[in-house]
PDB file of N, CA and C in Angstrom:
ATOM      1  N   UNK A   1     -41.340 -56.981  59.742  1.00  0.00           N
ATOM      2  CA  UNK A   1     -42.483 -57.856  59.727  1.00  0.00           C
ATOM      3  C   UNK A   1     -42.000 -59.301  59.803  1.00  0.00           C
ATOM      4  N   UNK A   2     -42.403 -60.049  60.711  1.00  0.00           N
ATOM      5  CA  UNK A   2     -41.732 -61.383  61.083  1.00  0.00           C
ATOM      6  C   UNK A   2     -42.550 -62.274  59.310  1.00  0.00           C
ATOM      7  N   UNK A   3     -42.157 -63.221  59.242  1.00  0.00           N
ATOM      8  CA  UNK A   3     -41.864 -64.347  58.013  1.00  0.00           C
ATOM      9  C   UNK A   3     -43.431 -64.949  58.783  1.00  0.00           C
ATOM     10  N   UNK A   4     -43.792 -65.747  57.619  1.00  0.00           N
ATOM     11  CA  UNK A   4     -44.564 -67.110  58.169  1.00  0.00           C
ATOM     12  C   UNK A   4     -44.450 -67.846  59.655  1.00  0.00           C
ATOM     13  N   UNK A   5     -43.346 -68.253  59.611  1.00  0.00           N
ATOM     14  CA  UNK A   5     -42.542 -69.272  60.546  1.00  0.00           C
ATOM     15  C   UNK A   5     -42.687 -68.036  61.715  1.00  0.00           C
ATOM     16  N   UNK A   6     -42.601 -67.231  61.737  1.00  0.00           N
ATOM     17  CA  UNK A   6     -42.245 -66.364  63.136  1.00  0.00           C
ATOM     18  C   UNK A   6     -40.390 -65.437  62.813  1.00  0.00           C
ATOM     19  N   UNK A   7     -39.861 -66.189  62.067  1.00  0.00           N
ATOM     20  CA  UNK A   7     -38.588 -65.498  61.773  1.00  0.00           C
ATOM     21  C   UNK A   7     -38.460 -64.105  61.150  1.00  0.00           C
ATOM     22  N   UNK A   8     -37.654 -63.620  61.962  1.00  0.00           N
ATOM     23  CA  UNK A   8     -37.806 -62.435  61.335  1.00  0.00           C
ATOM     24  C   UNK A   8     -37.586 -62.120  59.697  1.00  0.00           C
ATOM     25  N   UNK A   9     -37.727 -61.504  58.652  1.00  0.00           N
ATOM     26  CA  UNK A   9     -37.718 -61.721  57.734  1.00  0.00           C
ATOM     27  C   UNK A   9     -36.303 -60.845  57.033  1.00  0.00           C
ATOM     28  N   UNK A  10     -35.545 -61.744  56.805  1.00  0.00           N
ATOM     29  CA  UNK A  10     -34.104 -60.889  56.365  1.00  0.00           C
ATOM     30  C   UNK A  10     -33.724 -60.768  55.078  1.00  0.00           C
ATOM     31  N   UNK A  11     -35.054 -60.350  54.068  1.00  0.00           N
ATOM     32  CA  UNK A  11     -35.016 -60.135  53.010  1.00  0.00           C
ATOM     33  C   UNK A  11     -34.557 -58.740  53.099  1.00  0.00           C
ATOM     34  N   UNK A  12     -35.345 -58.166  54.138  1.00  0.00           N
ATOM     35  CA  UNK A  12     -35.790 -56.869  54.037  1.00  0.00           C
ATOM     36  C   UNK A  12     -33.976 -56.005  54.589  1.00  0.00           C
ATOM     37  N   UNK A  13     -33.306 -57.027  55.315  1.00  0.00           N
ATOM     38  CA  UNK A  13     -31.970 -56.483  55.347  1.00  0.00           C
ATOM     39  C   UNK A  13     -31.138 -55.960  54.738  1.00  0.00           C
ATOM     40  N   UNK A  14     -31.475 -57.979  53.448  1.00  0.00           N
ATOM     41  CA  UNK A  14     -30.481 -57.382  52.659  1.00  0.00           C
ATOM     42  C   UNK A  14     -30.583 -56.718  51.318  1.00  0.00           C
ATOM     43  N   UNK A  15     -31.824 -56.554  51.232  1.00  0.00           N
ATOM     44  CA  UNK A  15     -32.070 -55.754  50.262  1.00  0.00           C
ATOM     45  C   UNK A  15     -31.154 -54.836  49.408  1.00  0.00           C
ATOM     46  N   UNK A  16     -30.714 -53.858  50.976  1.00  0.00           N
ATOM     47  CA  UNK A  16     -29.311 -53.229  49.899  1.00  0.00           C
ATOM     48  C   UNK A  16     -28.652 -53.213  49.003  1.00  0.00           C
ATOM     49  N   UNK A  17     -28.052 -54.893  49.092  1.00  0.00           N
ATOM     50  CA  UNK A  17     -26.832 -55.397  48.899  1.00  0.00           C
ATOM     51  C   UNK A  17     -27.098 -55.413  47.509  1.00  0.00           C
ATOM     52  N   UNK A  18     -27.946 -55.519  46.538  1.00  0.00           N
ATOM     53  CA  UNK A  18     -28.846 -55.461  45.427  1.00  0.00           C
ATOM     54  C   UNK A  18     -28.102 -54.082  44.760  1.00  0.00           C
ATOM     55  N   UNK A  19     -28.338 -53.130  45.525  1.00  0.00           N
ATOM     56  CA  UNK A  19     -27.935 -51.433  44.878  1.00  0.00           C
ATOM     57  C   UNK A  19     -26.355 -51.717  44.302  1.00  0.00           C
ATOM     58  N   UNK A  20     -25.546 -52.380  44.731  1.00  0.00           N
ATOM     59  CA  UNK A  20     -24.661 -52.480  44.322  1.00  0.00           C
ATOM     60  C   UNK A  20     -24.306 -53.191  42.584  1.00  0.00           C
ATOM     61  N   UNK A  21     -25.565 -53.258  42.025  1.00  0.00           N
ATOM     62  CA  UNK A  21     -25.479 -54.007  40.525  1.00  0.00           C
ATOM     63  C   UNK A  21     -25.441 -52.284  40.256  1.00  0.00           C
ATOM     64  N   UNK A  22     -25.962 -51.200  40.306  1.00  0.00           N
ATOM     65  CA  UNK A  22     -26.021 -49.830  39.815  1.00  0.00           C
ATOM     66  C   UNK A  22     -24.937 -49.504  39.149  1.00  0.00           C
ATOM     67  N   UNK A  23     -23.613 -50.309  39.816  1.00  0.00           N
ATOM     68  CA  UNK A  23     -22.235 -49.759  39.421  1.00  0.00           C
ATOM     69  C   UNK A  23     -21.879 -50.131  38.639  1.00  0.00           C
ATOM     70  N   UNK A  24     -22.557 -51.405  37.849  1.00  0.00           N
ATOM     71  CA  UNK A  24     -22.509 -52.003  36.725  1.00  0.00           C
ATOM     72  C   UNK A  24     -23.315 -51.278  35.145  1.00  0.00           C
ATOM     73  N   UNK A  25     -23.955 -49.977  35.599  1.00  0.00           N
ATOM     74  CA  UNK A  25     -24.839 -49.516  34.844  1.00  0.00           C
ATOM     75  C   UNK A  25     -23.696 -48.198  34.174  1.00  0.00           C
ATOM     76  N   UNK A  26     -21.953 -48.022  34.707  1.00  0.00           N
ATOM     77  CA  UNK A  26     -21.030 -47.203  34.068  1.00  0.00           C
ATOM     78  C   UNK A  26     -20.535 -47.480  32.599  1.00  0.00           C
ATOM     79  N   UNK A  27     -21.102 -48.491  32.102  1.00  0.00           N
ATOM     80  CA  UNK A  27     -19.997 -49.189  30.802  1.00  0.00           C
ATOM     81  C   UNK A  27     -21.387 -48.730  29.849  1.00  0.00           C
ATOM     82  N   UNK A  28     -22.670 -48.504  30.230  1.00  0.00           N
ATOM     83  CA  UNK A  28     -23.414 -47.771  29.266  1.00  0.00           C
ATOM     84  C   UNK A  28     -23.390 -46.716  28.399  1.00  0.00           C
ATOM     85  N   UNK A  29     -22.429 -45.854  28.833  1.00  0.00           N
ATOM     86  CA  UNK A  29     -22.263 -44.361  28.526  1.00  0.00           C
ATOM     87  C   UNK A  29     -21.216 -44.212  27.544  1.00  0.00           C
ATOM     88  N   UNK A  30     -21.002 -44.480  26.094  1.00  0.00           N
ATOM     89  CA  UNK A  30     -20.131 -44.568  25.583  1.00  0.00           C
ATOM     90  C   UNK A  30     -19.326 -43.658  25.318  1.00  0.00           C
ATOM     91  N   UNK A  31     -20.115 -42.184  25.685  1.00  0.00           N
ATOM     92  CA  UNK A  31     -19.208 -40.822  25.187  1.00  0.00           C
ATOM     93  C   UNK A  31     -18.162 -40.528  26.695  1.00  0.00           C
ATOM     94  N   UNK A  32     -18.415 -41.599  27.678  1.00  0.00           N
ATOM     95  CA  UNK A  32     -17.508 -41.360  28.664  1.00  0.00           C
ATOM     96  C   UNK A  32     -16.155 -41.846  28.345  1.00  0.00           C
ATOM     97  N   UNK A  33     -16.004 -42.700  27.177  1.00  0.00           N
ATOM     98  CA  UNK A  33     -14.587 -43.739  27.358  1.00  0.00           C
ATOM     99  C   UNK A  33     -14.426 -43.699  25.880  1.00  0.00           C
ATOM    100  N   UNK A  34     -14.978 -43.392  25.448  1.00  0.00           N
ATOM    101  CA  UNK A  34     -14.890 -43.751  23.465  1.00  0.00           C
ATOM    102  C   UNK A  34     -13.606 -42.842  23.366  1.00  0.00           C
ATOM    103  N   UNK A  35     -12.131 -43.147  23.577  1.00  0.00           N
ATOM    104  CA  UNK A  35     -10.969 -42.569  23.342  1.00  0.00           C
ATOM    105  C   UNK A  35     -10.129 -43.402  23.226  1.00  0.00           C
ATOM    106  N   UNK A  36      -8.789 -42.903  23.008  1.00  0.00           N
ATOM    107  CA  UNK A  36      -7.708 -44.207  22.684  1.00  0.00           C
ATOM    108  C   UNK A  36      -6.917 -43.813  23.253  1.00  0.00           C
ATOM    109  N   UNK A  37      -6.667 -42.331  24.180  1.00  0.00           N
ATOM    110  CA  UNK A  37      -6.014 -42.415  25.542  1.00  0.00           C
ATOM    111  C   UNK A  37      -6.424 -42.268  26.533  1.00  0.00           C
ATOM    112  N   UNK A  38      -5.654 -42.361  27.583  1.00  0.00           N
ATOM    113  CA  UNK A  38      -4.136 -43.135  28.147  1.00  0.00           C
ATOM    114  C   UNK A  38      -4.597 -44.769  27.500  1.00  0.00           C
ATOM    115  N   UNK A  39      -3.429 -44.884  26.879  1.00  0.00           N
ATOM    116  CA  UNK A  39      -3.110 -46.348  25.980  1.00  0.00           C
ATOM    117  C   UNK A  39      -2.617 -47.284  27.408  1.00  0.00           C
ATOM    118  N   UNK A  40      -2.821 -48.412  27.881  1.00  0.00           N
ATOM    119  CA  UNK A  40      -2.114 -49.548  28.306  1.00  0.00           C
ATOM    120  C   UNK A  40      -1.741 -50.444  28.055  1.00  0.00           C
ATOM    121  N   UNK A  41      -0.409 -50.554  28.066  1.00  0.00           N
ATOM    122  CA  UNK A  41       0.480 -51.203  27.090  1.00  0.00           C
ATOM    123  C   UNK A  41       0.389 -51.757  25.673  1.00  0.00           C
ATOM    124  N   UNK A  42       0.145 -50.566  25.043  1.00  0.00           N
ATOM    125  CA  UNK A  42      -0.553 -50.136  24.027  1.00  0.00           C
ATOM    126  C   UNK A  42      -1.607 -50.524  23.347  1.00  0.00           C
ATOM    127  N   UNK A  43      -2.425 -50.718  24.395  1.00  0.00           N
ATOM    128  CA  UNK A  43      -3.693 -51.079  23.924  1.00  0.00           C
ATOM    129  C   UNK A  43      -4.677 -49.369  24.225  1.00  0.00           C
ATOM    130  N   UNK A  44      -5.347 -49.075  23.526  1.00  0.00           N
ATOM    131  CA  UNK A  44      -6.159 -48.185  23.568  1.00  0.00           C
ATOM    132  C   UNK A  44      -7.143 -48.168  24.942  1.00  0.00           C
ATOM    133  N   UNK A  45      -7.347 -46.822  25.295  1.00  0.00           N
ATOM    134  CA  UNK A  45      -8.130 -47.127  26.423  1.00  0.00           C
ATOM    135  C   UNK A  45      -9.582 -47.642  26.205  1.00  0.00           C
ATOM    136  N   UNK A  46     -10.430 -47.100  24.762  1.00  0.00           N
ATOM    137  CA  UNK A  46     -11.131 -48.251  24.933  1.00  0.00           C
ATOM    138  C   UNK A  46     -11.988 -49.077  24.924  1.00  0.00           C
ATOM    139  N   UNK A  47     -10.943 -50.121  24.649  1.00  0.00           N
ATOM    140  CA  UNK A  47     -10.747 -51.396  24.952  1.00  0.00           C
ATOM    141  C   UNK A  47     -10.674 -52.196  26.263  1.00  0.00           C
ATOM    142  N   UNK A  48      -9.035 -51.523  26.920  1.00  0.00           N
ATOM    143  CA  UNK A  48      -8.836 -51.958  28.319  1.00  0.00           C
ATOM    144  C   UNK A  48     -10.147 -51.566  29.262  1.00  0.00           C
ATOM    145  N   UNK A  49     -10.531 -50.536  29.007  1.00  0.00           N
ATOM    146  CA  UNK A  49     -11.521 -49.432  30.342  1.00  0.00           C
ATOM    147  C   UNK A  49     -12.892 -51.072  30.066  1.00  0.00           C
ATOM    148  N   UNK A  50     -13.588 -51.578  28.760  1.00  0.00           N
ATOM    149  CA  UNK A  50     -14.654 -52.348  29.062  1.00  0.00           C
ATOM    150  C   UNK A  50     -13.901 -53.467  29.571  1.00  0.00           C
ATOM    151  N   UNK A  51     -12.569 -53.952  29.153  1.00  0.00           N
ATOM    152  CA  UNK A  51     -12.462 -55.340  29.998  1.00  0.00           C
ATOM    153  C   UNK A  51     -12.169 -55.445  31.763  1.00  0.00           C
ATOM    154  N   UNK A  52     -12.061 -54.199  31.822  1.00  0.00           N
ATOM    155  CA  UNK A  52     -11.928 -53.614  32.996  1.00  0.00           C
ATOM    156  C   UNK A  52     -12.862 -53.858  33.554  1.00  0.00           C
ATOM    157  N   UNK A  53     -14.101 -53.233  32.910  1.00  0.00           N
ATOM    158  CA  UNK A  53     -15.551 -53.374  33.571  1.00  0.00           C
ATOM    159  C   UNK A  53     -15.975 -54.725  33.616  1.00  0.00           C
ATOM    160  N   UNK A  54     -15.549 -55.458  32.678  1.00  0.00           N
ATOM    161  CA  UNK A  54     -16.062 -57.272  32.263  1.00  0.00           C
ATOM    162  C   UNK A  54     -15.053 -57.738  34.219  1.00  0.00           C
ATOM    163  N   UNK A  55     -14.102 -57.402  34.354  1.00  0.00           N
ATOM    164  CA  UNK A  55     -13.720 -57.699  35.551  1.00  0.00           C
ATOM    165  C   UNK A  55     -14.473 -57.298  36.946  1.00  0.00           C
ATOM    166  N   UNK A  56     -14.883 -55.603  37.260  1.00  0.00           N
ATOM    167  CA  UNK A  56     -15.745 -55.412  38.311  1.00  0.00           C
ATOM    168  C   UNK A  56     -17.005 -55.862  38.005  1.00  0.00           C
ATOM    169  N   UNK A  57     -17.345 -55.980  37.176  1.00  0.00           N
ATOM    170  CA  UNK A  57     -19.132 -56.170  36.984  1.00  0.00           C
ATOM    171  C   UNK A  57     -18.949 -57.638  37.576  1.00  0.00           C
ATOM    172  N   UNK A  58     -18.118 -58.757  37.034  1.00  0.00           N
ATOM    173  CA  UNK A  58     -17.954 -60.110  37.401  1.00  0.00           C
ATOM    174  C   UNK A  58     -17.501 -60.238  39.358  1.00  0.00           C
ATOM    175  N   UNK A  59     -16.873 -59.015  40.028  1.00  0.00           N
ATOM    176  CA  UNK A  59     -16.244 -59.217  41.350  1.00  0.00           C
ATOM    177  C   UNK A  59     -17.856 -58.276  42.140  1.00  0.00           C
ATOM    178  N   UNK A  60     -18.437 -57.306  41.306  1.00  0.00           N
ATOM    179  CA  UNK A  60     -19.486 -56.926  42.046  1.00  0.00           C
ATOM    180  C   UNK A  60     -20.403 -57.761  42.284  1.00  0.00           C
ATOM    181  N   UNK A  61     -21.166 -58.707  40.914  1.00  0.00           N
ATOM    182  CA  UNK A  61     -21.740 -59.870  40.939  1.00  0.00           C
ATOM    183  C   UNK A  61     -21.452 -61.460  42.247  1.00  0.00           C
ATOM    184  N   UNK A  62     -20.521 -61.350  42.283  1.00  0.00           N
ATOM    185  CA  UNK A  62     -20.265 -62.028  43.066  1.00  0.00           C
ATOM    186  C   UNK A  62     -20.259 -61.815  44.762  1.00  0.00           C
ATOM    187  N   UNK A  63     -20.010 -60.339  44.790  1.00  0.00           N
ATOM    188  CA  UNK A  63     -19.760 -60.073  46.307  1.00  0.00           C
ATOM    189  C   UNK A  63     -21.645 -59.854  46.314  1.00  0.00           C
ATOM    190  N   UNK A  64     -22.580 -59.246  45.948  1.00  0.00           N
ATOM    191  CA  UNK A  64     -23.877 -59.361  45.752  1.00  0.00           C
ATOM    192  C   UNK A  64     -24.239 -60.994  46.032  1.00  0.00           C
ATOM    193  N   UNK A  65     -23.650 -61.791  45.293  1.00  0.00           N
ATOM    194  CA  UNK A  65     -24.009 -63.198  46.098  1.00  0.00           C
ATOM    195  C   UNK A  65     -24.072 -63.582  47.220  1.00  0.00           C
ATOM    196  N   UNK A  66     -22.449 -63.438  47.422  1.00  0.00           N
ATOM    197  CA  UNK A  66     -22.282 -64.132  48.588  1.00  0.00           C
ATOM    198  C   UNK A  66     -23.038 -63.230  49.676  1.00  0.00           C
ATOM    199  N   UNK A  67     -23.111 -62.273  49.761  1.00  0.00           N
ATOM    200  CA  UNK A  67     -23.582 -61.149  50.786  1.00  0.00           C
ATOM    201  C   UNK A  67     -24.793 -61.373  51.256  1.00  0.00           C
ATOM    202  N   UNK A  68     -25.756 -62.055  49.655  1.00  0.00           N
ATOM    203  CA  UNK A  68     -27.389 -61.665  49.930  1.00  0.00           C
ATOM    204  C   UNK A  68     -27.684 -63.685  50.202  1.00  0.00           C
ATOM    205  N   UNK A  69     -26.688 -64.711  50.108  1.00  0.00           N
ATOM    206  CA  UNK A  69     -27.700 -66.175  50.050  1.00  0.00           C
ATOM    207  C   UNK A  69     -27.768 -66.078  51.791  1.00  0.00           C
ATOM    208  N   UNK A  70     -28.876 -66.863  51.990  1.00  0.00           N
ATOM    209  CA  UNK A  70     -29.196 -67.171  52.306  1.00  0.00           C
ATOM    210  C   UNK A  70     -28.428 -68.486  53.229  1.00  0.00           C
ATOM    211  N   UNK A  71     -27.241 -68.608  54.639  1.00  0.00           N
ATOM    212  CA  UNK A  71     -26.836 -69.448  55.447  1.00  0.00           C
ATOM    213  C   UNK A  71     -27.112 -70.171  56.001  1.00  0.00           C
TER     214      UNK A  71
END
């Protein structure tokens, strides 16, 4: 469906790019990771496994940006 202006409307493209926060919805499940192995470098897993997630949730967030503004 073309925009106001006549442009086509490229919301509807990138819409997708949105589904990709879903993967951020893994660090909910606590009976998946609530263990203390495999240890990394002796830190319990976890621990490491959410800062892990504090890292993709922050690189998914971002690629969702840049993907969906607007050029």
């Amino acid at each position: 469906m073309p925009a106001q202006n006549g442009a086509p409307n490229e919301r509807r493209n990138r819409s997708w790019w949105y589904l990709l926060f879903l993967v951020q919805f893994g660090i909910l499940w606590p009976p998946f990771y609530n263990k203390a192995a495999p240890a990394l470098l002796g830190i319990p897993f976890f621990y490491w496994f959410q800062l892990l997630w504090v890292i993709v949730c922050a690189l998914v967030t971002g690629a969702v940006y840049v993907l969906t503004r607007r050029q």
